[in-house]
Protein backbone atom coordinates (compact mmCIF):
# COMPACT_ATOMS: atom_id res chain seq x y z
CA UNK A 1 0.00 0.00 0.00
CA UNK A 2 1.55 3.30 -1.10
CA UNK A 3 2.14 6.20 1.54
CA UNK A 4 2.54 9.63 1.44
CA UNK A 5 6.80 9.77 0.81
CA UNK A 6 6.21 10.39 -2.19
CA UNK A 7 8.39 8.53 -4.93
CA UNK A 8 11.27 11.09 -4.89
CA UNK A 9 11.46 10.67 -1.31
CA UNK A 10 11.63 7.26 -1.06
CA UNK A 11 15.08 7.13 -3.39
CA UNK A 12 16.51 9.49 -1.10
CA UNK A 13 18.22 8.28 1.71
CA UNK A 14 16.68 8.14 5.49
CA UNK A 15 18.81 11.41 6.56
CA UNK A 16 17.29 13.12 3.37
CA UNK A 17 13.73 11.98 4.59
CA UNK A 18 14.30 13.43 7.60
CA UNK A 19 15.41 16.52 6.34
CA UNK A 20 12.97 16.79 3.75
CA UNK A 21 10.03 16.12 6.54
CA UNK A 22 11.47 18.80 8.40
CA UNK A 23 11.36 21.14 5.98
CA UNK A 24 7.96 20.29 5.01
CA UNK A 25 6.69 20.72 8.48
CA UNK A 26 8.28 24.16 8.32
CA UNK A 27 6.16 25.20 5.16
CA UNK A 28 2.67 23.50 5.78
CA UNK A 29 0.08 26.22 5.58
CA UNK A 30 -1.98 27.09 8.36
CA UNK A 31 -0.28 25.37 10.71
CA UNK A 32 2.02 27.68 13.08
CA UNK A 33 4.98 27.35 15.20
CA UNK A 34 2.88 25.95 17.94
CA UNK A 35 0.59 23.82 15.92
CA UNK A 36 3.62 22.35 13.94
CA UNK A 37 4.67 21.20 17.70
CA UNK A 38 1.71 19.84 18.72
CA UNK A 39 1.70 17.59 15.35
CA UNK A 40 5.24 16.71 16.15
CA UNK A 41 4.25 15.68 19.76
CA UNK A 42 1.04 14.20 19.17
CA UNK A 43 2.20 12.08 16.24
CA UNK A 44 5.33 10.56 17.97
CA UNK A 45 7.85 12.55 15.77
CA UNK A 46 8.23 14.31 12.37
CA UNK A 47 9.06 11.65 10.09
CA UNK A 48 6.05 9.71 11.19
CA UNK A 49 3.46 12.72 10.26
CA UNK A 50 4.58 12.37 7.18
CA UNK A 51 4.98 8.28 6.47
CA UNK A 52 2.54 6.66 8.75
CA UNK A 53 -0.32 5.39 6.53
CA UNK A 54 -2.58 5.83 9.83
CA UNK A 55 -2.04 9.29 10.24
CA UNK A 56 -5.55 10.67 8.97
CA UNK A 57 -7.44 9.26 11.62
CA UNK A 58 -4.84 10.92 14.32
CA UNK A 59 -4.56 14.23 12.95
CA UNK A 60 -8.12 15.05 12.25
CA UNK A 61 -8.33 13.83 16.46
CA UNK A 62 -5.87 16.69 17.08
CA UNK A 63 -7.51 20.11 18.43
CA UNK A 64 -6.77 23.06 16.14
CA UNK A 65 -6.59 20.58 12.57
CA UNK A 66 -9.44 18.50 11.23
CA UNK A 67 -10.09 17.30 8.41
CA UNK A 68 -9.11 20.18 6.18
CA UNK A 69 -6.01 20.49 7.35
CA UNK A 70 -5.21 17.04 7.79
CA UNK A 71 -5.72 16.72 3.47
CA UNK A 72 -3.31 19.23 3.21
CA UNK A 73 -0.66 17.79 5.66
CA UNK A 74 -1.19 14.50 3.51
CA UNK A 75 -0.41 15.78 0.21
CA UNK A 76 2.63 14.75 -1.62
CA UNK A 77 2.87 18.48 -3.08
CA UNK A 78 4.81 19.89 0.45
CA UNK A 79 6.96 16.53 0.53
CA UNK A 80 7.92 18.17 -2.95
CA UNK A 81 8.32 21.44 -2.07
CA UNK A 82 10.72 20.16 0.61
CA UNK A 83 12.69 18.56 -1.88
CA UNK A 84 13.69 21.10 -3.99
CA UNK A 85 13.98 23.29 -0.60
CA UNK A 86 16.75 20.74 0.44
CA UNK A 87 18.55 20.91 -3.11
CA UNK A 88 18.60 24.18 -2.66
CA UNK A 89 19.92 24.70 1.04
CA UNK A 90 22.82 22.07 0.21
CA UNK A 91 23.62 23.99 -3.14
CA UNK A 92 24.39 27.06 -1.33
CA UNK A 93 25.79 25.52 2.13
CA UNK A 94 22.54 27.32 4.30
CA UNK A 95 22.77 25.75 7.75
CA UNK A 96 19.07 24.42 9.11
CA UNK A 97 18.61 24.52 12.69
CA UNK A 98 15.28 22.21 13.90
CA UNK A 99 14.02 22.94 17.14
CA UNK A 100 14.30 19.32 18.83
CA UNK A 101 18.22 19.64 17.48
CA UNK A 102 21.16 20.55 19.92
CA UNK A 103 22.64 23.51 17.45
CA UNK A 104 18.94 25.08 17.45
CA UNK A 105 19.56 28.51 19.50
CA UNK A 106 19.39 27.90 23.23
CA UNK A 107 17.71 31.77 23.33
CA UNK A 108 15.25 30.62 20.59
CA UNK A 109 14.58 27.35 22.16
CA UNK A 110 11.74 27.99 25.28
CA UNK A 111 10.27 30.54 22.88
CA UNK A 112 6.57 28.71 22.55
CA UNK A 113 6.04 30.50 18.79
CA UNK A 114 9.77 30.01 17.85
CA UNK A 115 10.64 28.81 14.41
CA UNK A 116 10.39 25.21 14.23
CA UNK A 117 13.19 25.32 11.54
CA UNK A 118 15.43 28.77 11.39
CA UNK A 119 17.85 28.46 7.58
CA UNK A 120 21.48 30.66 8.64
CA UNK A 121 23.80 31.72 6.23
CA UNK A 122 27.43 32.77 7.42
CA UNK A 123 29.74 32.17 10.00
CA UNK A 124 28.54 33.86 13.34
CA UNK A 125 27.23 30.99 15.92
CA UNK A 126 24.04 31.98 16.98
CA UNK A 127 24.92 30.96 20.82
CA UNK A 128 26.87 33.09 22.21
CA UNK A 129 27.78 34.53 25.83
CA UNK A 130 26.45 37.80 25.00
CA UNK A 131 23.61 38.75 22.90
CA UNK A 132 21.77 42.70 21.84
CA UNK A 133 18.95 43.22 19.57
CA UNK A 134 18.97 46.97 18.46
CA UNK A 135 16.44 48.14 16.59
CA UNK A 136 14.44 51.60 15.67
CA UNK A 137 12.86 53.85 13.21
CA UNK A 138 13.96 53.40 9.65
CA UNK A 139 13.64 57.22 9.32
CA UNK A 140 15.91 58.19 12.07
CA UNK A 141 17.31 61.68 12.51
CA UNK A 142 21.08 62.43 12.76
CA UNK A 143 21.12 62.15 16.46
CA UNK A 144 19.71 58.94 16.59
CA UNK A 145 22.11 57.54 14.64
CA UNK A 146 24.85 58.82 16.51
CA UNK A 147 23.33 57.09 19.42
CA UNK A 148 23.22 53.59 17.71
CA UNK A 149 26.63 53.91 16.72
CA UNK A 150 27.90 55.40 20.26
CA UNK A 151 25.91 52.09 21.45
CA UNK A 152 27.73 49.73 19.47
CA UNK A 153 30.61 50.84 20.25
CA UNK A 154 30.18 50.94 23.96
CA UNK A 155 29.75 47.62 23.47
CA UNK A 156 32.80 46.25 21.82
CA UNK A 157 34.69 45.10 24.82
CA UNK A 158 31.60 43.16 26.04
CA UNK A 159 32.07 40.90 22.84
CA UNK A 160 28.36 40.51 22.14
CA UNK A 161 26.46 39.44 19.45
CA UNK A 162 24.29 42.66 17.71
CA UNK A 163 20.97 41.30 15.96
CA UNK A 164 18.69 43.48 14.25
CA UNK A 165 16.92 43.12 11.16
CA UNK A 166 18.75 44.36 8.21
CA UNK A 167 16.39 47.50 7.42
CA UNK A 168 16.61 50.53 6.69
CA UNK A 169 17.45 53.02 9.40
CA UNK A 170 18.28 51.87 12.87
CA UNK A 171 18.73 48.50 11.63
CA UNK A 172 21.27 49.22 9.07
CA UNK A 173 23.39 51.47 11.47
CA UNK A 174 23.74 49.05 13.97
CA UNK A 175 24.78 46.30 11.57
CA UNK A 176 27.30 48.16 10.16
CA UNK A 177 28.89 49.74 13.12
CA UNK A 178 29.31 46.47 14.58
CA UNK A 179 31.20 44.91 11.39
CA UNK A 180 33.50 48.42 11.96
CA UNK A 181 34.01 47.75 15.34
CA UNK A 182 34.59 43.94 14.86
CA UNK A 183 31.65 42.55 16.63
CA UNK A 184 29.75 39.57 14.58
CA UNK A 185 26.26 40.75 13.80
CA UNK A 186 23.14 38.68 13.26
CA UNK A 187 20.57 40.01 10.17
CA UNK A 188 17.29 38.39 11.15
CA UNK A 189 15.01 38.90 7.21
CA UNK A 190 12.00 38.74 6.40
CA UNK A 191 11.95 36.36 3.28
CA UNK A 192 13.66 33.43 2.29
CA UNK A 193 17.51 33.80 1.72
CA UNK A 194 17.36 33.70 -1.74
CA UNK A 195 16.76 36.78 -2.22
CA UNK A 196 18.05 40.31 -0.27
CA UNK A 197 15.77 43.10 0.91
CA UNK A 198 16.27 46.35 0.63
CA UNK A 199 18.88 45.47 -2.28
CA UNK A 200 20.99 48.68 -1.28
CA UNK A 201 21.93 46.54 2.10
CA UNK A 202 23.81 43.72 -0.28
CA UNK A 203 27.33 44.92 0.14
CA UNK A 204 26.60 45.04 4.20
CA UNK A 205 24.95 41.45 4.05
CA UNK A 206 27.96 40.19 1.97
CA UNK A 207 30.37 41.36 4.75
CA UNK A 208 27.97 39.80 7.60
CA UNK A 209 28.57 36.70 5.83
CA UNK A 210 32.33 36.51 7.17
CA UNK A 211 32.01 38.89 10.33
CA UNK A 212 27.83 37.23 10.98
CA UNK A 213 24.91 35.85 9.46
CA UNK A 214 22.06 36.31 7.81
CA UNK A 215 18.74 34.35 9.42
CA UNK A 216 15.08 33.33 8.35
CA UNK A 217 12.34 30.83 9.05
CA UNK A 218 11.32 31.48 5.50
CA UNK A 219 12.34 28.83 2.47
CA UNK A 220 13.70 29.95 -0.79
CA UNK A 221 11.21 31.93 -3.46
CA UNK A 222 8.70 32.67 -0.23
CA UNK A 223 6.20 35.68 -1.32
CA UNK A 224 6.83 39.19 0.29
CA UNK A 225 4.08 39.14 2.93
CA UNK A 226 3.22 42.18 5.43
CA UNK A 227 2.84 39.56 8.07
CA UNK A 228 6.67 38.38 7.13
CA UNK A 229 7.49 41.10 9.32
CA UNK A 230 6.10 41.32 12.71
CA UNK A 231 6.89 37.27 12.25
CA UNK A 232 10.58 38.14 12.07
CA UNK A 233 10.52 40.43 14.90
CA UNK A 234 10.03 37.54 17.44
CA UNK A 235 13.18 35.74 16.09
CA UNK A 236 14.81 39.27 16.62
CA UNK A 237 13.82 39.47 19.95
CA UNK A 238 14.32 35.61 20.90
CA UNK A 239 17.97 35.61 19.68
CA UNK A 240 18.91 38.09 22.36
CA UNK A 241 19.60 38.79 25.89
CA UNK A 242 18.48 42.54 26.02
CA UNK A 243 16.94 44.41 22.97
CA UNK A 244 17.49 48.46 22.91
CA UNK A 245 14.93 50.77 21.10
CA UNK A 246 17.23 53.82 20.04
CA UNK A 247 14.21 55.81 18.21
CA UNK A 248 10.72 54.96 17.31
CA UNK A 249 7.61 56.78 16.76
CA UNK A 250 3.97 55.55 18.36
CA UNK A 251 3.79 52.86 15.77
CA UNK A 252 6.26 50.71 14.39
CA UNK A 253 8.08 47.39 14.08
CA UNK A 254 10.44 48.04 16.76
CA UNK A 255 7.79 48.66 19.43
CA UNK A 256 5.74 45.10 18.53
CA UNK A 257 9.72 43.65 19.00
CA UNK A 258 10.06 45.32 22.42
CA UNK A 259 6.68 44.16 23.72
CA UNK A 260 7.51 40.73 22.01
CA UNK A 261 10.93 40.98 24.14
CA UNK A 262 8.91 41.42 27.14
CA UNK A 263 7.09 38.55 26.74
CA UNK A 264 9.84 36.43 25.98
CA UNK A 265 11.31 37.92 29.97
CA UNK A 266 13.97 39.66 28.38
CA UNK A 267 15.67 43.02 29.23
CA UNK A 268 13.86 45.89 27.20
CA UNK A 269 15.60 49.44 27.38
CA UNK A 270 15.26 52.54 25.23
CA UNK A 271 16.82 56.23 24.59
CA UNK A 272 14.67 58.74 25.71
CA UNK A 273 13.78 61.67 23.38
CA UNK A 274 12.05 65.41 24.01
CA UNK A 275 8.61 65.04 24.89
CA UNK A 276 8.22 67.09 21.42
CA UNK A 277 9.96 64.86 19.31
CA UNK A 278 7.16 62.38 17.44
CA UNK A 279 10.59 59.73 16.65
CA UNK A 280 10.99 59.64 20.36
CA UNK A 281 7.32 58.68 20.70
CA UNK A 282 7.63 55.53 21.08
CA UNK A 283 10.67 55.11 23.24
CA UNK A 284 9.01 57.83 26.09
CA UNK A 285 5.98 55.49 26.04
CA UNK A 286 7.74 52.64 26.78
CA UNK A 287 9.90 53.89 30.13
CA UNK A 288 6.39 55.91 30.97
CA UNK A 289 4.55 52.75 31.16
CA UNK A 290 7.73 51.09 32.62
CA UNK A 291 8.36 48.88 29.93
CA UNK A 292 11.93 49.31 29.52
CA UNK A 293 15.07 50.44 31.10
CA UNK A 294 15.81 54.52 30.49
CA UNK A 295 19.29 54.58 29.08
CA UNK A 296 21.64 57.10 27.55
CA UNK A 297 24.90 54.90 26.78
CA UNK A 298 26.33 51.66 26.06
CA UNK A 299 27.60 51.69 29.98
CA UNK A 300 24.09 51.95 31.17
CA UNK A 301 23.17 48.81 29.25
CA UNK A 302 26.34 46.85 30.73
CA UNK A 303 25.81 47.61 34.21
CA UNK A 304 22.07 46.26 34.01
CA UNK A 305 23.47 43.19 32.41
CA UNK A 306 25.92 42.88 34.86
CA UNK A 307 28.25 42.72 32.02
CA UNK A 308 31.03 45.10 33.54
CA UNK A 309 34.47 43.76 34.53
CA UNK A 310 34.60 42.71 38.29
CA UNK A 311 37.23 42.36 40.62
CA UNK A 312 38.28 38.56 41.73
CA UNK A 313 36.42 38.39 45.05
CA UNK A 314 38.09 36.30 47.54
CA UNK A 315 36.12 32.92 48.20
CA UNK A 316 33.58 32.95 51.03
CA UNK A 317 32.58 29.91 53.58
CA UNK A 318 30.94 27.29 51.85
CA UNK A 319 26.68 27.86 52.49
CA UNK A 320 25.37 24.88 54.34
CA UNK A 321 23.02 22.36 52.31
CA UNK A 322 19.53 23.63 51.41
CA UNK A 323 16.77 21.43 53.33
CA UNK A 324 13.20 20.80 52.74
CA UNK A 325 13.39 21.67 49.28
CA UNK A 326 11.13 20.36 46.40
CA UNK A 327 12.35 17.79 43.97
CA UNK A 328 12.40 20.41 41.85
CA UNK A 329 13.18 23.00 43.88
CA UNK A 330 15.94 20.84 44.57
CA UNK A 331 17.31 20.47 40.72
CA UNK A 332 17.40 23.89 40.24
CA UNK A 333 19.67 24.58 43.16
CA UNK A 334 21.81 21.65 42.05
CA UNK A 335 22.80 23.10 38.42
CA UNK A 336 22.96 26.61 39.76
CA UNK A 337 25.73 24.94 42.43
CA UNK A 338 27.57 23.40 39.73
CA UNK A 339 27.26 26.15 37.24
CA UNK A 340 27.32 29.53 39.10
CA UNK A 341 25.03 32.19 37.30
CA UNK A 342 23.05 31.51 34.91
CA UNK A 343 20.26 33.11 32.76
CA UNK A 344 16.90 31.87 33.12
CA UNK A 345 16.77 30.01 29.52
CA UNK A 346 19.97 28.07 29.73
CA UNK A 347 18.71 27.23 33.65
CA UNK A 348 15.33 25.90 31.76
CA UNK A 349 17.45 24.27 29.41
CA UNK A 350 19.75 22.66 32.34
CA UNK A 351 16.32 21.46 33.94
CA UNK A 352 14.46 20.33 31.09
CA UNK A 353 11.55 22.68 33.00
CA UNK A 354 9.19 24.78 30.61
CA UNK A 355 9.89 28.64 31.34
CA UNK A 356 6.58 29.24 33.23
CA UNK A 357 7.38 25.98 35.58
CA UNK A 358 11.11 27.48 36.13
CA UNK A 359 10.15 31.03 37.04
CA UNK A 360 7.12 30.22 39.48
CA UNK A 361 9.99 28.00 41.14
CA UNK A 362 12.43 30.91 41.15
CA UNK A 363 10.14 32.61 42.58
CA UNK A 364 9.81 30.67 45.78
CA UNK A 365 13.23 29.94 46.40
CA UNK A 366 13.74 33.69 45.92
CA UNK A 367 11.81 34.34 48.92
CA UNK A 368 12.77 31.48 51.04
CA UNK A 369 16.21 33.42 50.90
CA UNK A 370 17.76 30.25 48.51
CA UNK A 371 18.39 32.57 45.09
CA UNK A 372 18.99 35.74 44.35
CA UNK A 373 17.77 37.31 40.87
CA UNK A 374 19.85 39.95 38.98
CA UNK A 375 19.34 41.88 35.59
CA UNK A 376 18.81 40.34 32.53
CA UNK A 377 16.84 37.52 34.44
CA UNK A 378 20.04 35.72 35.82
CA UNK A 379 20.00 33.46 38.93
CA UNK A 380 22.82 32.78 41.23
CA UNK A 381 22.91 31.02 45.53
CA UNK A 382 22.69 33.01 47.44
């Protein structure tokens, strides 16, 4: 009895399937981030969604698919599509991160609407000690974008990671300031990588290739959408420790990234601007309605990260042993013993604890006196 492979799939070999099934996953329609990992889960993996000859019956069980859906999950046309998505990624050497991989970004990876498949061209690892977002207006005035450069480089000794998104503007400024400065730099896009928007940017995305990377959830010959955009934000936002708003009107793509940051529990912080001044809009809303950090350098931004230098400080009495602590209560404490300070999403990671599970527990043991939170929601014993 035939299945769904597909008869170019079946002559390719079982790491090809897998990759193939991946990518199809990625580029079913109508099915999200969050849907695509309910499939994954409720199914028993990816390859068997897409070769299990019983899979109608499950999937039209599943809440949020029927049996709409569940036709078009079927259909050999994606497993096609995927194909000639692979060919292409292997032509020109993309790399594809999966979400149940170990390479897939450790940032990224609690993110419930993250990617389920992120394509990376260039050099820069995407896990890093150190990560920034910038982003702002693509109008900006002359003082703005003396602040995004003054920003980056503040930030060169810190070593981080700048992501933004390769726009006009803000975007551009930080991008390329970085690559001055020597600091790899991270252009999240809204479209598949075939292709390079706004085409003046090309000679900048050509030197990120070396000195960063260009990144998108999108496959090759994907349609300019408006909802591309706001889409991309979140990877912005997820790659990154802290992300900065250095000048924005009321409305704009770098306010939905800020509140997106804020969701995700990262650090949000913005430049404030004259009440006057409609490109400071945005950014005065934001520390009025305490929504992120006011800053006016790069040295503000360090010392909330708690990224400055320290002095060596002389080792203390070992604590006695935590008692009467929750199994896992009790884990946490253990990996923040053995590993010192860590940020909430590598602790969750550590766990295996969702983020919701790990901060209500972080939250306890903060007040029995057990951990002590700092800036840029990092944990260390007290």
């Amino acid at each position: 009895m035939a299945t769904n492979v597909g008869v170019a799939a079946h002559r390719a070999s079982m790491e090809d399937q897998s990759q193939i099934h991946r990518i199809a996953l990625s580029m079913l329609k109508g099915i999200g981030p969050v849907n695509a990992r309910n499939l994954v889960a409720y199914c028993g993996g990816v390859d068997a969604l897409f070769t299990d000859r019983k899979m109608r019956q499950t999937l039209e069980k599943i809440p949020g698919i029927g049996p709409i859906l569940a036709a078009s999950i079927l259909s050999t046309k994606v497993l096609h599509a995927a194909e000639k998505e692979l060919a292409y990624v292997r032509k020109h050497k993309l790399r594809m991160l999966f979400y149940l991989d170990a390479e897939y970004p450790k940032r990224l990876r609690n993110c419930d609407d993250a990617p389920v498949l992120l394509f990376a061209r260039g050099n820069a690892e995407l896990d890093v000690a150190r990560s920034v977002s910038i982003v702002g207006t693509r109008a900006p005035t002359d003082h703005g974008k003396r602040l995004c450069e003054e920003l980056v480089e503040g930030l060169k000794d810190s070593g981080a990671l700048i992501v933004s998104g390769l726009a006009y503007g803000i975007d551009i400024v930080a991008h390329r300031t970085a690559l001055k400065v020597g600091l790899n730099t991270i252009g999240c896009v809204a479209h598949g990588l075939d292709k390079l928007y706004p085409g003046e940017h090309a000679a900048t995305a050509k030197e990120m290739m070396a000195q960063g990377a260009l990144v998108s959830e999108l496959t090759s010959g994907s349609p300019f959408a408006p909802g591309n955009f706001p889409a991309r934000n979140r990877v912005i936002a997820g790659l990154s420790d802290c992300c900065i708003v250095v000048e924005s009107a009321a409305k704009g793509g770098s306010l939905i990234t800020a509140d997106i940051a804020n969701s995700y529990d990262r650090e949000v912080m913005a430049f404030p601007g004259r009440p006057s001044d409609p490109k400071s809009e945005g950014c005065n809303r934001l520390i009025k309605d305490s929504k992120a950090h006011l800053i006016t350098n790069a040295t503000d931004v360090l010392k909330l990260m708690e990224w400055l230098p320290t002095a060596k400080k002389k080792v203390g009495v070992q604590s006695a042993l935590f008692t009467e602590l929750q199994p896992e209560e009790q884990a946490i404490v253990d990996v923040l013993k053995e590993k010192g300070k860590m940020d909430i999403d590598s602790l969750c990671f550590a766990c295996g604890m969702l983020p919701h599970k790990a901060s209500a527990l972080l939250l306890q043991l903060e007040f029995g006196g057990v951990v002590r939170s700092l800036p840029g929601k990092v944990y260390v014993l007290k």
